[in-house]
C-alpha atoms as a PDB file:
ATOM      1  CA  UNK A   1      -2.182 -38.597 -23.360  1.00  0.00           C
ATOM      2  CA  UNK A   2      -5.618 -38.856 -23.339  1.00  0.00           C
ATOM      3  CA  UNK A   3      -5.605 -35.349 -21.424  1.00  0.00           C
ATOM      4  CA  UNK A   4      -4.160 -34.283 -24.875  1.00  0.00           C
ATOM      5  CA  UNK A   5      -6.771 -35.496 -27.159  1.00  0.00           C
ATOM      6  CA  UNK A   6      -9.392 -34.235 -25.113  1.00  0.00           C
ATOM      7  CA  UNK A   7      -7.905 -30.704 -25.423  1.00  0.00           C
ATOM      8  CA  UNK A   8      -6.945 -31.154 -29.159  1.00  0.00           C
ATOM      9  CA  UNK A   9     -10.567 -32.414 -29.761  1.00  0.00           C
ATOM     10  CA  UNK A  10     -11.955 -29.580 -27.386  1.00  0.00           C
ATOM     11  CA  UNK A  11     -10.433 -27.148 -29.379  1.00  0.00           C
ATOM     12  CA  UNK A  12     -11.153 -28.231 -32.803  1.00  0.00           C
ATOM     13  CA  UNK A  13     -15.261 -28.357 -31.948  1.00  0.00           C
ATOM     14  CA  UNK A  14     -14.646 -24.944 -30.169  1.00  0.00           C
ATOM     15  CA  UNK A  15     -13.084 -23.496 -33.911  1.00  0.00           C
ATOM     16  CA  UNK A  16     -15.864 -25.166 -35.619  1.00  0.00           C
ATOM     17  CA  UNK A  17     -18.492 -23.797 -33.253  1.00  0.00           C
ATOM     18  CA  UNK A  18     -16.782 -20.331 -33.123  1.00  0.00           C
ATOM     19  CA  UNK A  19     -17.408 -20.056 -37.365  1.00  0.00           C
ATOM     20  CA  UNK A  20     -20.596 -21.581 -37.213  1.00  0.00           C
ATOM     21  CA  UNK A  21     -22.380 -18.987 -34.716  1.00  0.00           C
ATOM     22  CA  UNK A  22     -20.183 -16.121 -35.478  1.00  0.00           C
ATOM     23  CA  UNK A  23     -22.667 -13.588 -35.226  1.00  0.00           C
ATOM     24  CA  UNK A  24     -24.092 -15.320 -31.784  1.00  0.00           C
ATOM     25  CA  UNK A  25     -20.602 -14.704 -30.493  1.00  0.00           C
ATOM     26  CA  UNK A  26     -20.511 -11.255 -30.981  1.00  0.00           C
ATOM     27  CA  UNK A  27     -24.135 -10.647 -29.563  1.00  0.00           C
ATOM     28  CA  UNK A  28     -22.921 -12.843 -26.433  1.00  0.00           C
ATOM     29  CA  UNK A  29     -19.739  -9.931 -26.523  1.00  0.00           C
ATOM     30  CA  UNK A  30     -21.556  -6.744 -26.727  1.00  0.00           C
ATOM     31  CA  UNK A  31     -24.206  -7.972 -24.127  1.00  0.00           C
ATOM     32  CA  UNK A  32     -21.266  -9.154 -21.963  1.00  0.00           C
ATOM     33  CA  UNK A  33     -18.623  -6.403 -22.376  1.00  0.00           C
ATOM     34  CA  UNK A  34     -20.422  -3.320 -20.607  1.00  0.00           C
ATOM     35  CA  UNK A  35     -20.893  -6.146 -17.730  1.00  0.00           C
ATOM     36  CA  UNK A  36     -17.408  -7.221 -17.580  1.00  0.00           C
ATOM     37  CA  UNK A  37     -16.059  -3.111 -18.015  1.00  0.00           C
ATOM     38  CA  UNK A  38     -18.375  -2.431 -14.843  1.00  0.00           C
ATOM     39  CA  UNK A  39     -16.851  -4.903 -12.716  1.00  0.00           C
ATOM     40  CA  UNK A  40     -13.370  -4.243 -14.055  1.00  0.00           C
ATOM     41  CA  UNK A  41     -13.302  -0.565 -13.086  1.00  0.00           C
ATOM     42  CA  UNK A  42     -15.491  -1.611  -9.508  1.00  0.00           C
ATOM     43  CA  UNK A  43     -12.264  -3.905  -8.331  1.00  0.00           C
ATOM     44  CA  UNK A  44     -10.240  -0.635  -9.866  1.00  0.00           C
ATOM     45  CA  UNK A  45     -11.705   1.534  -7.700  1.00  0.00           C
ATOM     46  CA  UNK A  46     -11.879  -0.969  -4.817  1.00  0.00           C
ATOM     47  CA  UNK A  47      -7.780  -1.726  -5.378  1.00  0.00           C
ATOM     48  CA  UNK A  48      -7.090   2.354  -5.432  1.00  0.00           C
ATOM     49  CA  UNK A  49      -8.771   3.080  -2.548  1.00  0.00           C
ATOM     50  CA  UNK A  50      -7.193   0.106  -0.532  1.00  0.00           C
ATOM     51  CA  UNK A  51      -3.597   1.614  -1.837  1.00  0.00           C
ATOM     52  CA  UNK A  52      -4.608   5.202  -0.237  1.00  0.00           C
ATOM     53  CA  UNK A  53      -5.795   3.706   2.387  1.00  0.00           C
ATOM     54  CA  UNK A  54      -2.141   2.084   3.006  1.00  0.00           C
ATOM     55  CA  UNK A  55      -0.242   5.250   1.757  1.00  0.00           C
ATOM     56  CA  UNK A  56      -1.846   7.376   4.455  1.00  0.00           C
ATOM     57  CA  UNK A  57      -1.122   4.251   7.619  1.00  0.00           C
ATOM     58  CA  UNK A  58       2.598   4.408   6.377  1.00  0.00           C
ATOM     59  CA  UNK A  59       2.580   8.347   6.647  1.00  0.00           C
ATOM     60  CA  UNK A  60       0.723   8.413   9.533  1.00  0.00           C
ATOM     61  CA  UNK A  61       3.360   5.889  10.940  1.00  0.00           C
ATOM     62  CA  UNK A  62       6.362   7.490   9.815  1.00  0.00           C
ATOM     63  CA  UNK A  63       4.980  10.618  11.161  1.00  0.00           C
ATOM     64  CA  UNK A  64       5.033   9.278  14.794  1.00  0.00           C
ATOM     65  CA  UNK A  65       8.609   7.649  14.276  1.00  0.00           C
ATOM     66  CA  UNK A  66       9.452  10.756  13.458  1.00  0.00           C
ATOM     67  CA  UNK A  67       8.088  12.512  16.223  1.00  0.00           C
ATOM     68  CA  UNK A  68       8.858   9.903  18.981  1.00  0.00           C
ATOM     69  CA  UNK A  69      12.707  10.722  17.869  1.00  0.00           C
ATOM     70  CA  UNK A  70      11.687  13.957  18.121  1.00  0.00           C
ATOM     71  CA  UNK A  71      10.788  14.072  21.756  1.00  0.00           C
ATOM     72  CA  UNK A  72      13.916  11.682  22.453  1.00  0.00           C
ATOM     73  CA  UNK A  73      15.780  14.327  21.380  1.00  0.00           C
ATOM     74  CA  UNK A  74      14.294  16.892  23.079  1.00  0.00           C
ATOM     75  CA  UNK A  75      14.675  15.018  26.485  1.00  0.00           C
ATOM     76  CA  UNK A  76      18.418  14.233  26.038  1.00  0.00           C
ATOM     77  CA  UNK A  77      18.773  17.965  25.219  1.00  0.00           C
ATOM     78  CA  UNK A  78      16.912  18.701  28.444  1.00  0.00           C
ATOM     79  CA  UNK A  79      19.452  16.081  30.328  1.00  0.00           C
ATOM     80  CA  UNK A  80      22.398  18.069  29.090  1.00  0.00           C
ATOM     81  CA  UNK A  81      20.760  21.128  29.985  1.00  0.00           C
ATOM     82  CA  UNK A  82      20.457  20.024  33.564  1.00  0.00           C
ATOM     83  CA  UNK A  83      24.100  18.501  33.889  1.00  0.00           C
ATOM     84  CA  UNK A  84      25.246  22.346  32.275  1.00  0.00           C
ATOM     85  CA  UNK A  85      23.158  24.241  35.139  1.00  0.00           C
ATOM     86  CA  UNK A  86      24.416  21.557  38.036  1.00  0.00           C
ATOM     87  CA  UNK A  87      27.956  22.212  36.577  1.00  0.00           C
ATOM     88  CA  UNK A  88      27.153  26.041  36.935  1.00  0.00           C
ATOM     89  CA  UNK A  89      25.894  25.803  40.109  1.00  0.00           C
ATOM     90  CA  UNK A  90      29.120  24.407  41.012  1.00  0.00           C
ATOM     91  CA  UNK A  91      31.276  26.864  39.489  1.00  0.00           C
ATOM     92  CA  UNK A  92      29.073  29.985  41.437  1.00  0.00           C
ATOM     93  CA  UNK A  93      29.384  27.739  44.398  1.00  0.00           C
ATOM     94  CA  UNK A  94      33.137  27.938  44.039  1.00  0.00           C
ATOM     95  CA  UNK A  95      33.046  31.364  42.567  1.00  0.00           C
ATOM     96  CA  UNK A  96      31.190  32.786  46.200  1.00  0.00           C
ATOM     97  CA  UNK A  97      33.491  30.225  48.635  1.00  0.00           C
ATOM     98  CA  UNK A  98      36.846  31.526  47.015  1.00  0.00           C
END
């Protein structure tokens, strides 16, 4: 409760202050807006470049999934090209015996 009043009584002297200096307040604004637009677009640009920075690792990685399955595929196809020549062999062998 007493959390409460503090706030309630917080506020009220904040109102009071805020019509009293009016004119300070907008001073302390202009002086502290070009501050606060500065830092706002730094952690901007900061924020972008840490997202292209993650775009291009999750390319980059999909990229060599992609060619890993790539050269899986190419040595199963070179398996099944051996087994076809073996089998061939075979065949001539039986071809030449007959």
């Amino acid at each position: 409760m007493s959390l409460l009043t503090g706030g309630v009584i917080a506020a009220v002297f904040g109102l009071i202050s805020l019509i009293f200096w009016w004119g300070d307040f907008i001073n302390l604004i202009q002086g502290a807006l070009p501050i606060f637009m500065l830092l706002g677009g730094a952690l901007a640009i900061y924020v972008g470049f840490d997202e292209i920075q993650d775009k291009i690792r999750e390319e980059r990685q999909r990229q060599d999934e992609e060619l890993e399955k790539a050269k899986e595929e190419i040595e199963s196809a070179k398996a099944e090209a051996e087994r076809y020549r073996e089998e061939l062999d075979k065949l001539k062998d039986r071809q030449k015996q007959s």
